[in-house]
PDB file of N, CA and C in Angstrom:
ATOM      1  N   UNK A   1      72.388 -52.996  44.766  1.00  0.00           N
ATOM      2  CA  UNK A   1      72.601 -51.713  44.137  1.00  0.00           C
ATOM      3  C   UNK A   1      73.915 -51.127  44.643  1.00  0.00           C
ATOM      4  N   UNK A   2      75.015 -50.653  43.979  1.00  0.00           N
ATOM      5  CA  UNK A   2      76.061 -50.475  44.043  1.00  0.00           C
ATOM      6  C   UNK A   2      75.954 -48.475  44.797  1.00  0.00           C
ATOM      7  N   UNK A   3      76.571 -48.641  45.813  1.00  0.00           N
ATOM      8  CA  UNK A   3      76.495 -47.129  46.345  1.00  0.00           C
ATOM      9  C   UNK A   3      77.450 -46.241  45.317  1.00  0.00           C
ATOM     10  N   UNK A   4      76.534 -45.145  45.339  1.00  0.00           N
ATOM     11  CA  UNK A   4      76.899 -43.761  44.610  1.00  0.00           C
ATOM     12  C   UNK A   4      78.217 -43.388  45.379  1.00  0.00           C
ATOM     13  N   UNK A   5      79.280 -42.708  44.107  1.00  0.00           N
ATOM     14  CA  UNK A   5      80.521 -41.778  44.736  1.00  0.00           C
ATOM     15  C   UNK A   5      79.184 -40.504  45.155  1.00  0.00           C
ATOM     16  N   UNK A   6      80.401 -40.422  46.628  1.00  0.00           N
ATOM     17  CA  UNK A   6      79.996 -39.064  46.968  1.00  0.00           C
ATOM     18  C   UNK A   6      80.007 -37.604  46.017  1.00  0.00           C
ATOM     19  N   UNK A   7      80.450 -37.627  45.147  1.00  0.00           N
ATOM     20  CA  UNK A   7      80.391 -36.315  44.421  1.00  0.00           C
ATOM     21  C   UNK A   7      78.908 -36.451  43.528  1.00  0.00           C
ATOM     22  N   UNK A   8      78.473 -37.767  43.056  1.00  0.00           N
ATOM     23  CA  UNK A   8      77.505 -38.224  42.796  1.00  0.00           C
ATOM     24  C   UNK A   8      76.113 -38.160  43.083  1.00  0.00           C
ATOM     25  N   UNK A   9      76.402 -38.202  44.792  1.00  0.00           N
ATOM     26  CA  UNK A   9      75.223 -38.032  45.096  1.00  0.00           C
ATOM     27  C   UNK A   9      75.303 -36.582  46.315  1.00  0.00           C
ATOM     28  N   UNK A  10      75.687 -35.479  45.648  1.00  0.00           N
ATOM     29  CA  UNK A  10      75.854 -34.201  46.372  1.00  0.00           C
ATOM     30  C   UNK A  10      75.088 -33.316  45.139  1.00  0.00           C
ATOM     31  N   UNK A  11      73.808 -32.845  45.750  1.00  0.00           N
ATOM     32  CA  UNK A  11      73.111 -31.532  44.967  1.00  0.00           C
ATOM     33  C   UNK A  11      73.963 -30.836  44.154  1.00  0.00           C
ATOM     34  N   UNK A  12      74.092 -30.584  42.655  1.00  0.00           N
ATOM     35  CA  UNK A  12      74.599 -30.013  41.689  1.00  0.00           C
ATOM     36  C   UNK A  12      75.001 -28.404  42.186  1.00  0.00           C
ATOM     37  N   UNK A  13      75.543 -27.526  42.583  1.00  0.00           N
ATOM     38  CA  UNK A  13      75.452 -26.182  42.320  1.00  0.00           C
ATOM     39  C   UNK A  13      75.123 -25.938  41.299  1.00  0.00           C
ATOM     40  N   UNK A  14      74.362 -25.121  41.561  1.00  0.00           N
ATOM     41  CA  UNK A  14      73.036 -24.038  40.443  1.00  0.00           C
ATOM     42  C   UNK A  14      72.588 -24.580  39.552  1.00  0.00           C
ATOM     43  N   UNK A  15      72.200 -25.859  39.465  1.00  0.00           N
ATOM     44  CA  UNK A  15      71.619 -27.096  38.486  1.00  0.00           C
ATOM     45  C   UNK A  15      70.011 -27.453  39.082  1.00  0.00           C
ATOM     46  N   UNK A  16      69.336 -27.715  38.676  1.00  0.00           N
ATOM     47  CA  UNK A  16      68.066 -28.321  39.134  1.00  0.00           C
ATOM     48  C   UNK A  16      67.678 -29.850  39.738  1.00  0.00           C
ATOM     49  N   UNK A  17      69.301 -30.299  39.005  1.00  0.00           N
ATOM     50  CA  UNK A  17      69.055 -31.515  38.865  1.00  0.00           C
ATOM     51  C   UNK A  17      69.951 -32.140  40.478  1.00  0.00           C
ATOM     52  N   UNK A  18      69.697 -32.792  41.473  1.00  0.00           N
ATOM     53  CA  UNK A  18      70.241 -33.388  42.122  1.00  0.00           C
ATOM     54  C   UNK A  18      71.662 -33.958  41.866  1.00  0.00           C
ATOM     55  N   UNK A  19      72.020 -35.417  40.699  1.00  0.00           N
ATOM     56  CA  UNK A  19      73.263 -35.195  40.684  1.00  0.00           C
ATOM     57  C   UNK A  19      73.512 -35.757  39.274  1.00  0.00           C
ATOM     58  N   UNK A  20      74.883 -35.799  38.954  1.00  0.00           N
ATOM     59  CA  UNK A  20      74.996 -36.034  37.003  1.00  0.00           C
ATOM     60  C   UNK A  20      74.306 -37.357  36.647  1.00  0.00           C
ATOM     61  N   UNK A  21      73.980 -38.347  37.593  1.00  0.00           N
ATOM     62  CA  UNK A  21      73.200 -39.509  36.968  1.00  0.00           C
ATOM     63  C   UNK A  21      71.270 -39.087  36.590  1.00  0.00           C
ATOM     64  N   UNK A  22      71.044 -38.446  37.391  1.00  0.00           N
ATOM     65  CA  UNK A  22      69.581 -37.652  37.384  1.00  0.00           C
ATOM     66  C   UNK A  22      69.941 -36.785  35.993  1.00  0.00           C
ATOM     67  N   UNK A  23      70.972 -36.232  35.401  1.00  0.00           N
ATOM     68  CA  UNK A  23      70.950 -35.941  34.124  1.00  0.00           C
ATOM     69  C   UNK A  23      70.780 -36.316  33.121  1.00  0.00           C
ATOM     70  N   UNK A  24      71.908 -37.546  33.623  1.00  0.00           N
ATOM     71  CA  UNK A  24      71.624 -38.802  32.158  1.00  0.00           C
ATOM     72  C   UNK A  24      70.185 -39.202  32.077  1.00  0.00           C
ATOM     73  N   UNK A  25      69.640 -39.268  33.020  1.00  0.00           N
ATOM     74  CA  UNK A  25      68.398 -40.409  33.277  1.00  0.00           C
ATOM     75  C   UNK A  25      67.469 -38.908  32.347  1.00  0.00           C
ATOM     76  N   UNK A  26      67.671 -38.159  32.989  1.00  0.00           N
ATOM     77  CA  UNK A  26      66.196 -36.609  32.014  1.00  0.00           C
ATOM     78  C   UNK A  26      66.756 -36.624  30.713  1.00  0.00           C
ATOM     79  N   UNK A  27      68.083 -36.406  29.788  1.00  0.00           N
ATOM     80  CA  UNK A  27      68.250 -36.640  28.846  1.00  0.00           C
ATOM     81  C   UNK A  27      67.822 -37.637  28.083  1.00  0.00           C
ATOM     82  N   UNK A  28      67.755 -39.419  28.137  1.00  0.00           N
ATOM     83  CA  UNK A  28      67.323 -40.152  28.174  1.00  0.00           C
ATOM     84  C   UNK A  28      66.092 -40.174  27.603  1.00  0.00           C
ATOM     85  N   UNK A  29      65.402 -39.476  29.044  1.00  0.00           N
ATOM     86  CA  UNK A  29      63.914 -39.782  28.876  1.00  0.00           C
ATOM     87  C   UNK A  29      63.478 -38.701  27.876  1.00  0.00           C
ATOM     88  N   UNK A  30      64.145 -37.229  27.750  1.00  0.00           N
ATOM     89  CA  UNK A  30      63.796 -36.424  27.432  1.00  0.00           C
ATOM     90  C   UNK A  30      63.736 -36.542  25.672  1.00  0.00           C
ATOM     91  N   UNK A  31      64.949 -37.277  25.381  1.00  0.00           N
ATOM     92  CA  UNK A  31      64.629 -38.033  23.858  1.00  0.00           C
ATOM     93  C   UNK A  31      63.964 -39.016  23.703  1.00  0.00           C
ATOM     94  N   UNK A  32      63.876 -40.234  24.475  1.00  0.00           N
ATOM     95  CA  UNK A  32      62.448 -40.796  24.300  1.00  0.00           C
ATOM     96  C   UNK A  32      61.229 -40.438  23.702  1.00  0.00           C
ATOM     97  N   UNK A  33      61.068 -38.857  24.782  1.00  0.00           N
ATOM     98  CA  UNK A  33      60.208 -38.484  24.810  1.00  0.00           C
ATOM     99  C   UNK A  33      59.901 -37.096  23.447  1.00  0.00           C
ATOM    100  N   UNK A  34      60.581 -36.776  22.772  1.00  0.00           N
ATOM    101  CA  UNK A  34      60.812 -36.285  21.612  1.00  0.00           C
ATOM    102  C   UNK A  34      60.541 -37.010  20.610  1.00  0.00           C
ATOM    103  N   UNK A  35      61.290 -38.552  20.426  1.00  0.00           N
ATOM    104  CA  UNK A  35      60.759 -39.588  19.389  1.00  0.00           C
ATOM    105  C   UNK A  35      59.212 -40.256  19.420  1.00  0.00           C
ATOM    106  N   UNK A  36      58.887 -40.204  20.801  1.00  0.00           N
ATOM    107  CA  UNK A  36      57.455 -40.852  20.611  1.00  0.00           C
ATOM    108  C   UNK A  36      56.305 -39.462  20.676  1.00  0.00           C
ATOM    109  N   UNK A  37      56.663 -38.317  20.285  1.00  0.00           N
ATOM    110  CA  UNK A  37      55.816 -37.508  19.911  1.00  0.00           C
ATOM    111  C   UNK A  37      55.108 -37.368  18.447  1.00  0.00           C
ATOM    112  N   UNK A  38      53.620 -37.265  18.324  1.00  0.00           N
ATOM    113  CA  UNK A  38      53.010 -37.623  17.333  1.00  0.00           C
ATOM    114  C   UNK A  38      53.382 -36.089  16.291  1.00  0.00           C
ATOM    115  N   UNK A  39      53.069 -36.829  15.249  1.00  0.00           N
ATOM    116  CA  UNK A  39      53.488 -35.459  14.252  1.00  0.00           C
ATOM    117  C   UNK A  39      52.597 -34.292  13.841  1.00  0.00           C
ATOM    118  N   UNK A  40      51.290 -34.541  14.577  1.00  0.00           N
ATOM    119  CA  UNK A  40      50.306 -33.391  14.568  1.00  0.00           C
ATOM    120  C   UNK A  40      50.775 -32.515  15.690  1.00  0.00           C
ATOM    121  N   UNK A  41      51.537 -33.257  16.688  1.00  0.00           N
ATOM    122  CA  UNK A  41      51.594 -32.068  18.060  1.00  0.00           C
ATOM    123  C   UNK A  41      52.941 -31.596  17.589  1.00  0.00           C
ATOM    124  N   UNK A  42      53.667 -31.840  16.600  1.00  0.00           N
ATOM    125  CA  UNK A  42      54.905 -30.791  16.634  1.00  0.00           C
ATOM    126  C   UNK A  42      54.641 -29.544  15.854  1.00  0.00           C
ATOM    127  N   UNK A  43      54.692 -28.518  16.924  1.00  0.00           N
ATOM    128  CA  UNK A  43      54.325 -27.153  16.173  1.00  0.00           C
ATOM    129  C   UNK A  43      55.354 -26.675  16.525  1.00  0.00           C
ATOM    130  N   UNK A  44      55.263 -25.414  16.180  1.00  0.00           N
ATOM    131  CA  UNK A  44      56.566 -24.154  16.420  1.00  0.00           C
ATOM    132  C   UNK A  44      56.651 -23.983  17.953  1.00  0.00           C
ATOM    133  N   UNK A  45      55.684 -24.333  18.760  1.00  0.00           N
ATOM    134  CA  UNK A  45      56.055 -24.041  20.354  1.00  0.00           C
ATOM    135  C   UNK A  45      56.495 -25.763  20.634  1.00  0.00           C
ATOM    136  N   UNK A  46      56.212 -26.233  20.131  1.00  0.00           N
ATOM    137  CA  UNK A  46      57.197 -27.871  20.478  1.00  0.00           C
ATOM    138  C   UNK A  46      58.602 -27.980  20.419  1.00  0.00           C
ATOM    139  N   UNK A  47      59.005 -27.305  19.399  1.00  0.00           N
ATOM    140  CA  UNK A  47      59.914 -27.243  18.637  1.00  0.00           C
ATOM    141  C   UNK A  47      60.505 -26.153  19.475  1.00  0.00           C
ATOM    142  N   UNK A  48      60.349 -24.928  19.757  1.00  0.00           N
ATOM    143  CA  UNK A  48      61.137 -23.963  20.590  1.00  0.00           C
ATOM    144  C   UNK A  48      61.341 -24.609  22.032  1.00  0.00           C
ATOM    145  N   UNK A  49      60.160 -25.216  22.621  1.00  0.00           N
ATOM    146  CA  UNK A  49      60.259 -25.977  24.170  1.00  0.00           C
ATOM    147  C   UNK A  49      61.318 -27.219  24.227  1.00  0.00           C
ATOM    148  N   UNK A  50      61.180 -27.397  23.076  1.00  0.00           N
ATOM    149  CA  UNK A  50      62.391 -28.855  23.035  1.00  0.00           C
ATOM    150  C   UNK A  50      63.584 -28.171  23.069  1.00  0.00           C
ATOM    151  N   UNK A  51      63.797 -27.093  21.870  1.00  0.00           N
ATOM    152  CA  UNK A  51      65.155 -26.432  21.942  1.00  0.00           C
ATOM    153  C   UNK A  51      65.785 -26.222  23.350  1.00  0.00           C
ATOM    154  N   UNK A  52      64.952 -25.150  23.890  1.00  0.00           N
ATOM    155  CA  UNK A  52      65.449 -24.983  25.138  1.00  0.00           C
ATOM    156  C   UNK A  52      65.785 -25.794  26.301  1.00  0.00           C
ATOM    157  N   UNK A  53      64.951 -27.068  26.023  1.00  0.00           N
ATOM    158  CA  UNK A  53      65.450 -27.662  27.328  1.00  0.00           C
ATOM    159  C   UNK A  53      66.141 -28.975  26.711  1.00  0.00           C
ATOM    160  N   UNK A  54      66.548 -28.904  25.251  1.00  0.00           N
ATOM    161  CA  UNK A  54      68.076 -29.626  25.006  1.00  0.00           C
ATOM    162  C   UNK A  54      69.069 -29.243  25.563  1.00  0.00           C
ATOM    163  N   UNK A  55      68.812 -27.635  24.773  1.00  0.00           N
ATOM    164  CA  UNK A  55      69.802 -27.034  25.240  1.00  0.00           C
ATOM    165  C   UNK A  55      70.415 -26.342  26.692  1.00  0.00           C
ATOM    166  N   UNK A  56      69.880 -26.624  27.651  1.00  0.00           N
ATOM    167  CA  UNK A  56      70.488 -26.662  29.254  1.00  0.00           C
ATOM    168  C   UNK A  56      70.407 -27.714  28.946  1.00  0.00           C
ATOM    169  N   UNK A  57      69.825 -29.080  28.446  1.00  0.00           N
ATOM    170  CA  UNK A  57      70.768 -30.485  29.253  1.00  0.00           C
ATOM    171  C   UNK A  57      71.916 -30.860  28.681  1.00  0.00           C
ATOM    172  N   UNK A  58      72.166 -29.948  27.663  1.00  0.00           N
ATOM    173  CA  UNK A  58      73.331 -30.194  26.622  1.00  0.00           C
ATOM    174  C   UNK A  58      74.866 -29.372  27.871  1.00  0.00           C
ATOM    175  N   UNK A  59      74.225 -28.710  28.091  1.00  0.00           N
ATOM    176  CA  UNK A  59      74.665 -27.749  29.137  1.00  0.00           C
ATOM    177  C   UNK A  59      75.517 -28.459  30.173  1.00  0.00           C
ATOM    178  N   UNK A  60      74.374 -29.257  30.638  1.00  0.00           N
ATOM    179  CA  UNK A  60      74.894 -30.464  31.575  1.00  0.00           C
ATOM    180  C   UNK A  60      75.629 -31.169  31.639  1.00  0.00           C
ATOM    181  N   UNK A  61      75.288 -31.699  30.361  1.00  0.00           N
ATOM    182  CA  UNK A  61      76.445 -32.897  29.929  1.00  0.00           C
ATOM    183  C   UNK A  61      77.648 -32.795  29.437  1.00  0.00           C
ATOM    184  N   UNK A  62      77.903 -31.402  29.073  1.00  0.00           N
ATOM    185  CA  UNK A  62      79.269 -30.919  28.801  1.00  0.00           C
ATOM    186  C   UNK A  62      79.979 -30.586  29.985  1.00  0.00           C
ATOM    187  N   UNK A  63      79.003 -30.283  30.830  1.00  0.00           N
ATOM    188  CA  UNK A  63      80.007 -30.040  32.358  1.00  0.00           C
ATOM    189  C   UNK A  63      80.177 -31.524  32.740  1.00  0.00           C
ATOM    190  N   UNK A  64      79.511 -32.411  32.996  1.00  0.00           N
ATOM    191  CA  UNK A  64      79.687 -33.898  33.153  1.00  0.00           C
ATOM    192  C   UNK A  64      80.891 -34.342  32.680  1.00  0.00           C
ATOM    193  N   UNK A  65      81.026 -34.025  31.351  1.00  0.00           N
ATOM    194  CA  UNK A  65      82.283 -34.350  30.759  1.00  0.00           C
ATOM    195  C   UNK A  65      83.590 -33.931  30.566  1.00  0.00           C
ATOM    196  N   UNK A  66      83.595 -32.306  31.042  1.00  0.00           N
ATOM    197  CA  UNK A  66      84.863 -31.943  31.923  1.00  0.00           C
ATOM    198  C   UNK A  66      84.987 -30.565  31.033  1.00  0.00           C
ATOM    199  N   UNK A  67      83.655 -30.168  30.212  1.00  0.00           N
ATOM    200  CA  UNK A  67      84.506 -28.943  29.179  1.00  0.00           C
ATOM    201  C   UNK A  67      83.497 -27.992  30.208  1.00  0.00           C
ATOM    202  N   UNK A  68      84.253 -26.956  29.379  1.00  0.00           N
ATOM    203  CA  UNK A  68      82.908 -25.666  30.080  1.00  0.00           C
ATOM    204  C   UNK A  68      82.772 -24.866  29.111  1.00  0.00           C
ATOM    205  N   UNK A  69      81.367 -25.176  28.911  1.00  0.00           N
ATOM    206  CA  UNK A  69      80.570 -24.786  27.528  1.00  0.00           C
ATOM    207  C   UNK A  69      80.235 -23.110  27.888  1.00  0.00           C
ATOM    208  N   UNK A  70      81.130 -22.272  28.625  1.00  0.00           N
ATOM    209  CA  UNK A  70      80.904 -20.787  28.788  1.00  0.00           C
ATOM    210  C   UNK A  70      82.125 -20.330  28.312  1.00  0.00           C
ATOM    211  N   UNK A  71      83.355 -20.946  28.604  1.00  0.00           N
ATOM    212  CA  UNK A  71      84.698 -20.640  27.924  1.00  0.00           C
ATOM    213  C   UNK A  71      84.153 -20.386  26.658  1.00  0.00           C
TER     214      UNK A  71
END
């Protein structure tokens, strides 16, 4: 297993997430986990709970990638 850059593996400021690979990996799973949801359980609170926590990992991944989605 190839060692992590240090910026890599240093706790995010004000993120939940430990470090930008622990992002990729919840994004990931987090659509996985959106596609293998059955179509009786998508209601209007599925659908708002997903929003929101796209949208902070969307959050994430734009800082990952060098923009800043608050500009």
């Amino acid at each position: 297993m190839a060692a992590e850059s240090s910026e890599e593996s240093q706790p995010l400021h004000g993120s939940i997430y430990e470090n930008d690979q622990e992002v990729i990996e919840e994004a990931v799973r987090m659509l996985r986990e959106l596609d293998d949801t059955p179509l009786h359980q998508m209601t209007p609170l599925f659908y708002q709970h997903g929003y929101e926590e796209l949208r902070l990992l969307t959050l994430e991944l734009l800082r990952i990638l060098g923009s800043d989605p608050k500009a």
